[in-house]
Protein backbone atom coordinates (compact mmCIF):
# COMPACT_ATOMS: atom_id res chain seq x y z
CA UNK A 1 10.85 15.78 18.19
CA UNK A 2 12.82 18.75 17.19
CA UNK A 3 12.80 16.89 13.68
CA UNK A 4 9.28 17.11 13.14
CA UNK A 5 8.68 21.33 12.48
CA UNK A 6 11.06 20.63 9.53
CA UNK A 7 9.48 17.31 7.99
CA UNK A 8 6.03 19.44 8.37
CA UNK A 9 7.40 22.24 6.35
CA UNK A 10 9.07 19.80 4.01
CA UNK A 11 5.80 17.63 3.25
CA UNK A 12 3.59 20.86 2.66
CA UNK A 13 6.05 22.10 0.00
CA UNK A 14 5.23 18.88 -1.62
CA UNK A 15 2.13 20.20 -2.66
CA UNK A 16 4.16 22.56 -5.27
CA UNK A 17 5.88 19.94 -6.87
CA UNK A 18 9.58 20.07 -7.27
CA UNK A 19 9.58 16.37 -6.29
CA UNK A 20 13.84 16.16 -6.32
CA UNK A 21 14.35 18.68 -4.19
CA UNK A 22 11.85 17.62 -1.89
CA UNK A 23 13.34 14.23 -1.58
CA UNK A 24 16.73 16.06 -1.30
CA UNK A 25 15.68 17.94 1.99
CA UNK A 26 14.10 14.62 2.85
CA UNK A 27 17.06 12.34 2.39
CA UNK A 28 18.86 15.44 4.29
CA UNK A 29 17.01 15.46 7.45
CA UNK A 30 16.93 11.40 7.66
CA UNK A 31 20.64 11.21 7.49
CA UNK A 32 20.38 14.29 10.29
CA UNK A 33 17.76 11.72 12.02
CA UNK A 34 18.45 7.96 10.84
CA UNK A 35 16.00 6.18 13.20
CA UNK A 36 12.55 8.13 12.96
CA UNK A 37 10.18 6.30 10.90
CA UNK A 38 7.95 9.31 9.85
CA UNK A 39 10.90 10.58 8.11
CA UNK A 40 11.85 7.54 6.60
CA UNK A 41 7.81 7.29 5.37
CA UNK A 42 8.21 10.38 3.87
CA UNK A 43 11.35 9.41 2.23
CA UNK A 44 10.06 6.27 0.65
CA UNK A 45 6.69 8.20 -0.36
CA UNK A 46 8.34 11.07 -2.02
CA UNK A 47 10.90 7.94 -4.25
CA UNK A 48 7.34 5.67 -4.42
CA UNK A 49 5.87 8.59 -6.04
CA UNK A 50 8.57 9.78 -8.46
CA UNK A 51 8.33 6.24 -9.45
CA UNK A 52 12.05 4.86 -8.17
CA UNK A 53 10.29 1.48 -6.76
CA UNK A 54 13.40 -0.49 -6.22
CA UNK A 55 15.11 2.58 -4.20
CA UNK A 56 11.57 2.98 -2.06
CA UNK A 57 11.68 -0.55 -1.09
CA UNK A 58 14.29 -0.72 1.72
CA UNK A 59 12.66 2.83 2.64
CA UNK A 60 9.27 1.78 2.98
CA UNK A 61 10.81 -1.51 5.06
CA UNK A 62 13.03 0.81 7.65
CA UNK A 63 10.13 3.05 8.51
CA UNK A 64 8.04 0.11 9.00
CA UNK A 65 10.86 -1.54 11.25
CA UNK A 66 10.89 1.52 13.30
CA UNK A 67 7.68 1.37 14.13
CA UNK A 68 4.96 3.81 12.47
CA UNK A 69 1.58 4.98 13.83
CA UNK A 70 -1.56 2.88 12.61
CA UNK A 71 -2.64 4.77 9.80
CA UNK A 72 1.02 5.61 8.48
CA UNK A 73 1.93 2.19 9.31
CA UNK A 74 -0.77 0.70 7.01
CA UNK A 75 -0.02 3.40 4.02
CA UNK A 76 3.44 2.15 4.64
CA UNK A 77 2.56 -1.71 3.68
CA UNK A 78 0.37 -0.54 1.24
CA UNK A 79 3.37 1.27 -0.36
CA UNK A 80 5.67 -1.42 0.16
CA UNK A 81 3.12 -4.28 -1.42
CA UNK A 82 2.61 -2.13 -4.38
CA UNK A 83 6.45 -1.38 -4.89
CA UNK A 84 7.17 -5.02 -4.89
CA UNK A 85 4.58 -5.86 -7.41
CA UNK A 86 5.79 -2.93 -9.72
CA UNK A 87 9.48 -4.74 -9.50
CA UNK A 88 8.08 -7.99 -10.31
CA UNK A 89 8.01 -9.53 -6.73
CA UNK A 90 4.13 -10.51 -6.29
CA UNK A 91 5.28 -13.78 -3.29
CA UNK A 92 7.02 -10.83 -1.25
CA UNK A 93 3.98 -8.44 -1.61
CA UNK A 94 1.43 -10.78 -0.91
CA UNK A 95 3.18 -11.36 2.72
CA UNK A 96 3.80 -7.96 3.13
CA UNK A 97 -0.57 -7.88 2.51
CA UNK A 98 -1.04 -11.36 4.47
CA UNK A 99 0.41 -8.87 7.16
CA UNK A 100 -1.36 -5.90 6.83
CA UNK A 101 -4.68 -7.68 6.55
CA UNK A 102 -4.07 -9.39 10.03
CA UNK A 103 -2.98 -5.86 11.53
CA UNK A 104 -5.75 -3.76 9.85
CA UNK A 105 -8.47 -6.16 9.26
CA UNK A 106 -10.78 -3.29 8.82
CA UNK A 107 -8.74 -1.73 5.88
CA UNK A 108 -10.54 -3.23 2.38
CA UNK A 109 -7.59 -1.84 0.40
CA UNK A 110 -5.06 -4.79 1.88
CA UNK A 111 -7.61 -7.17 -0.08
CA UNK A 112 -8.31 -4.99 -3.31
CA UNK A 113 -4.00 -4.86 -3.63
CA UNK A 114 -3.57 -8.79 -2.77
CA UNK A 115 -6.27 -9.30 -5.76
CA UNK A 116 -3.19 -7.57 -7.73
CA UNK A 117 -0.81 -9.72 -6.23
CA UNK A 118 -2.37 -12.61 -6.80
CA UNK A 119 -3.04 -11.77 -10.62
CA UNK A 120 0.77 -11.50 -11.24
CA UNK A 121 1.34 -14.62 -9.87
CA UNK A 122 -1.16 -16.05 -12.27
CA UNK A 123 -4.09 -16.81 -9.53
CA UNK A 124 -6.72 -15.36 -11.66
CA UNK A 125 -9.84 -16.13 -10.58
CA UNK A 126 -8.62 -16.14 -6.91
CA UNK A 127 -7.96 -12.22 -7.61
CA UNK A 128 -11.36 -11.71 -9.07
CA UNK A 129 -13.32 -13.50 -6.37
CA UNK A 130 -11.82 -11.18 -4.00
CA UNK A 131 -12.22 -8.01 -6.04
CA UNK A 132 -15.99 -8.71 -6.85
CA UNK A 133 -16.03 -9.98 -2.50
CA UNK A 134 -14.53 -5.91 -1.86
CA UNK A 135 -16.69 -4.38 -4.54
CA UNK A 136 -20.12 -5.98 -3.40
CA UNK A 137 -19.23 -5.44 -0.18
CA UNK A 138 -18.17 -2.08 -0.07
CA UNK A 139 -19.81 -0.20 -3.21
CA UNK A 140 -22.55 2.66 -2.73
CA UNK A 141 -23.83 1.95 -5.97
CA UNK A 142 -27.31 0.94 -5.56
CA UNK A 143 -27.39 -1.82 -8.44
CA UNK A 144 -24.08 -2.81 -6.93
CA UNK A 145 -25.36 -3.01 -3.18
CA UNK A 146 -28.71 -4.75 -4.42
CA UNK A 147 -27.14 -7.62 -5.71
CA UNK A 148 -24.43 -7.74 -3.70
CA UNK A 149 -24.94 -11.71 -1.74
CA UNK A 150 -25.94 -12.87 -5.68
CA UNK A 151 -22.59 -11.27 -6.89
CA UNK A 152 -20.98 -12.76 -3.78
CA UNK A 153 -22.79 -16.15 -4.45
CA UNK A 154 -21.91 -16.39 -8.27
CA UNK A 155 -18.31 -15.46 -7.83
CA UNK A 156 -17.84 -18.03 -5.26
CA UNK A 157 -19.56 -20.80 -7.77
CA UNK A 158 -18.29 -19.30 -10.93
CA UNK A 159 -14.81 -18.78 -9.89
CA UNK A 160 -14.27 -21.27 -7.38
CA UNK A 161 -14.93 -24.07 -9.89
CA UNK A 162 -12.00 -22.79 -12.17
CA UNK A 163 -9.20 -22.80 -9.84
């Protein structure tokens, strides 16, 4: 893990901005180290980020491939789905989310980003019954959490009968 000092450094300069050279020193030590996903992550972050979807794509995929801890793993998919739907590929981000529900069934954000997914592919109130599902179910508003099984009962009717 000699790598890792370096990526450390690297990722805390972030916080200064000077996004292209950060990605430079990035791409730098990944070519240096092709096959460690944390690098890669960082690599498809830092192009995510600077808004170059397309080019973060086969990024986000490698450091996934090479196999990520949990909670980088799941920011990875989450990248990844959210990449695809910014380049107008909703079917491929909704299996990358399919996925990351099954792995992290715990993590509400998988369903809040397939609600997007299934909006672009025209699945409207299918994305709203899950989004009103997350927020009932997860909100610390009070008026939210009181009414949370009727919001949960009326989507279900309400929506349900229009798809």
């Amino acid at each position: 893990m000699d790598w890792k000092p370096e990526l450390d450094a690297i990722v805390g300069a972030r916080h200064g901005g000077a996004g292209d050279t950060i990605l430079s020193r990035l791409q730098d030590l990944d070519r240096r180290h092709p096959n460690v996903a944390e690098i890669a992550y960082q690599v498809a972050w830092s192009k995510d980020v600077m808004g170059n979807h397309a080019e973060a794509v086969p990024c986000y995929e490698k450091a996934i491939s090479l196999g990520l801890p949990p909670n980088d793993h799941a920011g990875a998919l989450i990248g990844l789905s959210a990449c695809l739907l910014l380049t107008g590929n909703a079917a491929k981000a909704e299996e990358v989310l399919a996925s990351g529900r099954a792995l992290f069934p715990e993590n509400r954000e998988f369903e809040a980003f397939q609600a997007l997914a299934l909006h672009a592919k025209g699945k409207h109130a299918e994305a709203l019954e899950i989004l009103l599902v997350v927020l009932a179910e997860t909100s610390v508003d009070r008026g939210i959490a009181a009414y949370q099984r009727t919001l949960r009962h009326v989507a279900a009717r309400v929506l349900g009968a229009h798809n």
